[in-house]
Protein backbone atom coordinates (compact mmCIF):
# COMPACT_ATOMS: atom_id res chain seq x y z
CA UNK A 1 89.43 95.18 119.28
CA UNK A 2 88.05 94.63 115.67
CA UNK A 3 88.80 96.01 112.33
CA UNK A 4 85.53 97.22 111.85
CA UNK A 5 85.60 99.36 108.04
CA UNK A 6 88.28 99.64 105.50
CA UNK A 7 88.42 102.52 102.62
CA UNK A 8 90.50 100.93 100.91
CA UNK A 9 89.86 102.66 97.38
CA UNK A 10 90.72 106.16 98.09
CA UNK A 11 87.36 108.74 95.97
CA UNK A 12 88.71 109.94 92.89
CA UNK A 13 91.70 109.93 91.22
CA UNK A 14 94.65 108.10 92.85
CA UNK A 15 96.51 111.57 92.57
CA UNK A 16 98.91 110.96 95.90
CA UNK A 17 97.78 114.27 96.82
CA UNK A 18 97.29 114.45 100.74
CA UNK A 19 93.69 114.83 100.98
CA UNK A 20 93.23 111.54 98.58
CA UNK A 21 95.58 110.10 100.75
CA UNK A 22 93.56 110.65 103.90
CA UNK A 23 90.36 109.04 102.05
CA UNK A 24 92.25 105.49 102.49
CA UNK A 25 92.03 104.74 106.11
CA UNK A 26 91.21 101.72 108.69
CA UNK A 27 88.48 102.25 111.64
CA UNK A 28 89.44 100.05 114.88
CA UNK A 29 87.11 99.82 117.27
CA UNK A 30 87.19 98.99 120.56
CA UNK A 31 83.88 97.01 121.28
CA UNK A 32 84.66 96.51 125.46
CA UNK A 33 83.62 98.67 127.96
CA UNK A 34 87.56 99.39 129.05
CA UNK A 35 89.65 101.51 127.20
CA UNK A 36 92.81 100.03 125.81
CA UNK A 37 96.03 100.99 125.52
CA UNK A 38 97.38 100.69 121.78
CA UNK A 39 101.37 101.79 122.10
CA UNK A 40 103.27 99.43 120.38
CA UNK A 41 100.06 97.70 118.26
CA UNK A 42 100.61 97.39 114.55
CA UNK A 43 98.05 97.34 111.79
CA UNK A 44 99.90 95.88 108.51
CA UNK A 45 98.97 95.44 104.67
CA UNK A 46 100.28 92.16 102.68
CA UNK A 47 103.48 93.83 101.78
CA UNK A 48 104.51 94.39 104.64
CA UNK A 49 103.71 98.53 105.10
CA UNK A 50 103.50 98.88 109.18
CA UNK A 51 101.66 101.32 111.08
CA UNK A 52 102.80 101.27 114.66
CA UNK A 53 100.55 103.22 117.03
CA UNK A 54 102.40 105.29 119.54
CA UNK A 55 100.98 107.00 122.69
CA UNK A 56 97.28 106.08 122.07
CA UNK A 57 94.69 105.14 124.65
CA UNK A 58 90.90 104.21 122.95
CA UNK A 59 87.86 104.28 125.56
CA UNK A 60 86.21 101.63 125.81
CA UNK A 61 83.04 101.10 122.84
CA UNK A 62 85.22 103.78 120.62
CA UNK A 63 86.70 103.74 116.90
CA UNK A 64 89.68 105.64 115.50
CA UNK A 65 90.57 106.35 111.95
CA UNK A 66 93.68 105.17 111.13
CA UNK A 67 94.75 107.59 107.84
CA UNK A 68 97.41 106.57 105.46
CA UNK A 69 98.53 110.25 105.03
CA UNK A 70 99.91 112.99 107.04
CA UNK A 71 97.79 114.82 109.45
CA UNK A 72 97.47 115.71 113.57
CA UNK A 73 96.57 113.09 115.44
CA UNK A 74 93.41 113.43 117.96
CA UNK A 75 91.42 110.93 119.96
CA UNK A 76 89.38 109.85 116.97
CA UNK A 77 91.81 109.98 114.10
CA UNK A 78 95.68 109.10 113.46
CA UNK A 79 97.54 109.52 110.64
CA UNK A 80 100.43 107.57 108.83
CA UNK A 81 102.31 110.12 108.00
CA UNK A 82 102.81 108.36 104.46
CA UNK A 83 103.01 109.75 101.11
CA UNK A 84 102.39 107.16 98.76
CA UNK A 85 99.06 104.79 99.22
CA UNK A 86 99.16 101.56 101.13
CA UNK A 87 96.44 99.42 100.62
CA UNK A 88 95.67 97.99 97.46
CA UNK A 89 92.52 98.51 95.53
CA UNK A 90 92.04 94.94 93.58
CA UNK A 91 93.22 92.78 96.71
CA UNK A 92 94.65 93.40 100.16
CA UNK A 93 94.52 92.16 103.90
CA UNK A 94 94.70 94.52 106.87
CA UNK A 95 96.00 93.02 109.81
CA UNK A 96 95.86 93.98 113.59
CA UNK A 97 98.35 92.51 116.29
CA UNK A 98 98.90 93.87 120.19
CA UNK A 99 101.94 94.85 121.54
CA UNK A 100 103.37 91.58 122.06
CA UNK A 101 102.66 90.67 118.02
CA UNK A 102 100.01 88.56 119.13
CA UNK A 103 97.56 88.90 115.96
CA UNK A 104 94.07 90.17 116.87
CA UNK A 105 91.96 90.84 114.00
CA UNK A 106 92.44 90.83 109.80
CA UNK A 107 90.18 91.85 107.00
CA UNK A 108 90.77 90.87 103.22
CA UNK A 109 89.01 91.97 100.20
CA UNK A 110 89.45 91.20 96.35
CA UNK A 111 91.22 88.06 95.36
CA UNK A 112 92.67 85.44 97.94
CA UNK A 113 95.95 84.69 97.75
CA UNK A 114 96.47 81.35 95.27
CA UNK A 115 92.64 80.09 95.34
CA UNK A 116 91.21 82.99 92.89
CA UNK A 117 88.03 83.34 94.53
CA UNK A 118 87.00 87.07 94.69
CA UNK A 119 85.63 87.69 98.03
CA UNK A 120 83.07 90.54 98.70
CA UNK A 121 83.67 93.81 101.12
CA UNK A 122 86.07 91.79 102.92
CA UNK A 123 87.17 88.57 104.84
CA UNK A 124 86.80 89.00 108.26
CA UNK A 125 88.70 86.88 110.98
CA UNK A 126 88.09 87.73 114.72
CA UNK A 127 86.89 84.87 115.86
CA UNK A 128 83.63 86.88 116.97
CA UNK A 129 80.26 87.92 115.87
CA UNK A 130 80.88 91.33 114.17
CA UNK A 131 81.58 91.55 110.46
CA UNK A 132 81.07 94.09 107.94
CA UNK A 133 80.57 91.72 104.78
CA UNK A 134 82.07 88.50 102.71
CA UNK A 135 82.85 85.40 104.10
CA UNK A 136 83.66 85.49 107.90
CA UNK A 137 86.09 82.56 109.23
CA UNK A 138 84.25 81.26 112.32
CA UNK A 139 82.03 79.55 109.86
CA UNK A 140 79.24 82.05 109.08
CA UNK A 141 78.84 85.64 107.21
CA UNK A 142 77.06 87.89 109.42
CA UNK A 143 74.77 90.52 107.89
CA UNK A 144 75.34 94.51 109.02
CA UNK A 145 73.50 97.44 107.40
CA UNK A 146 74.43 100.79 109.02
CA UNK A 147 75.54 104.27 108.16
CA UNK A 148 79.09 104.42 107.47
CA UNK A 149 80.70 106.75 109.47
CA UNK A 150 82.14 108.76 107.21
CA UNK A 151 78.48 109.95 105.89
CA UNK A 152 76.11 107.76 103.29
CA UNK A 153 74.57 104.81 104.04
CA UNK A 154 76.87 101.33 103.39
CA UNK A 155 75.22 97.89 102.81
CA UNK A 156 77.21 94.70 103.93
CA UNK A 157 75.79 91.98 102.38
CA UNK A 158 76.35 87.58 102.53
CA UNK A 159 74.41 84.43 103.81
CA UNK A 160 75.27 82.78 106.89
CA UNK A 161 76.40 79.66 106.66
CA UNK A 162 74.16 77.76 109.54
CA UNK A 163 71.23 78.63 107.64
CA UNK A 164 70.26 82.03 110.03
CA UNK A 165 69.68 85.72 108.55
CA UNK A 166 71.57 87.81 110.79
CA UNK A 167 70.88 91.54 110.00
CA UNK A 168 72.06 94.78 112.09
């Protein structure tokens, strides 16, 4: 399981209406070929605002949405249920942990925390090969340029650090 996009910066004006709302989400994807049961996972922002995932099951080499306002769940999207925004726009790190509160997978973006270094699309920690941008912690920054899901193309840009392009 990966964090694998963050819209973090909801279009438009921050208006807490529910459709702006719904523009800030978090795409998990399951990148195995077995689905996974994610009751009782959390995904969590820096101050401490918890989503935790209820009766879900993801098949294997799937992604869900996970919105920050209120809405029907379905196999490909969940919803909060919030009505104020959660993740912050100038600097914020989403983080994934199991059932257990073993911790799986974070992304940051915007300013680290005491070192003032602005970071790209995000800081990406899995401790794998798939990254959507900015530095990633197993000691390279992987390159991915793909159409975002939710329509447009996105570019993810950095260098890795052993010297190697590494483009998708």
């Amino acid at each position: 399981m990966v964090i694998s996009d963050v819209q973090y910066d909801s279009p438009g004006r921050d208006d807490r209406t529910n459709w702006s709302l719904n523009k800030e989400w978090v795409d998990l994807t399951n990148t195995s070929g077995r689905a996974v049961n994610l009751f009782g996972w959390t995904l969590s922002d820096e101050a401490g605002h918890t989503y935790t995932f209820d009766r879900f099951r993801l098949d294997g080499r799937s992604t869900v949405r996970v919105h920050t306002g209120i809405g029907r769940d379905r196999s490909t999207d969940v919803y909060q249920d919030r009505r104020t925004y959660v993740w912050d726009n100038d600097s914020d790190t989403a983080t994934l942990r199991n059932d257990h509160g073993r911790f799986i997978d974070e992304v940051s973006w915007g300013y680290h925390r005491g070192d003032g270094h602005r970071i790209g699309d995000g800081d990406h920690r899995d401790g794998g090969d798939r990254w959507i941008g900015g530095e990633h912690r197993d000691g390279g920054d992987h390159r991915f340029d793909g159409e975002h899901r939710g329509g447009g193309d996105r570019r993810f840009e950095g260098e890795h650090r052993d010297g190697g392009d590494h483009r998708r």
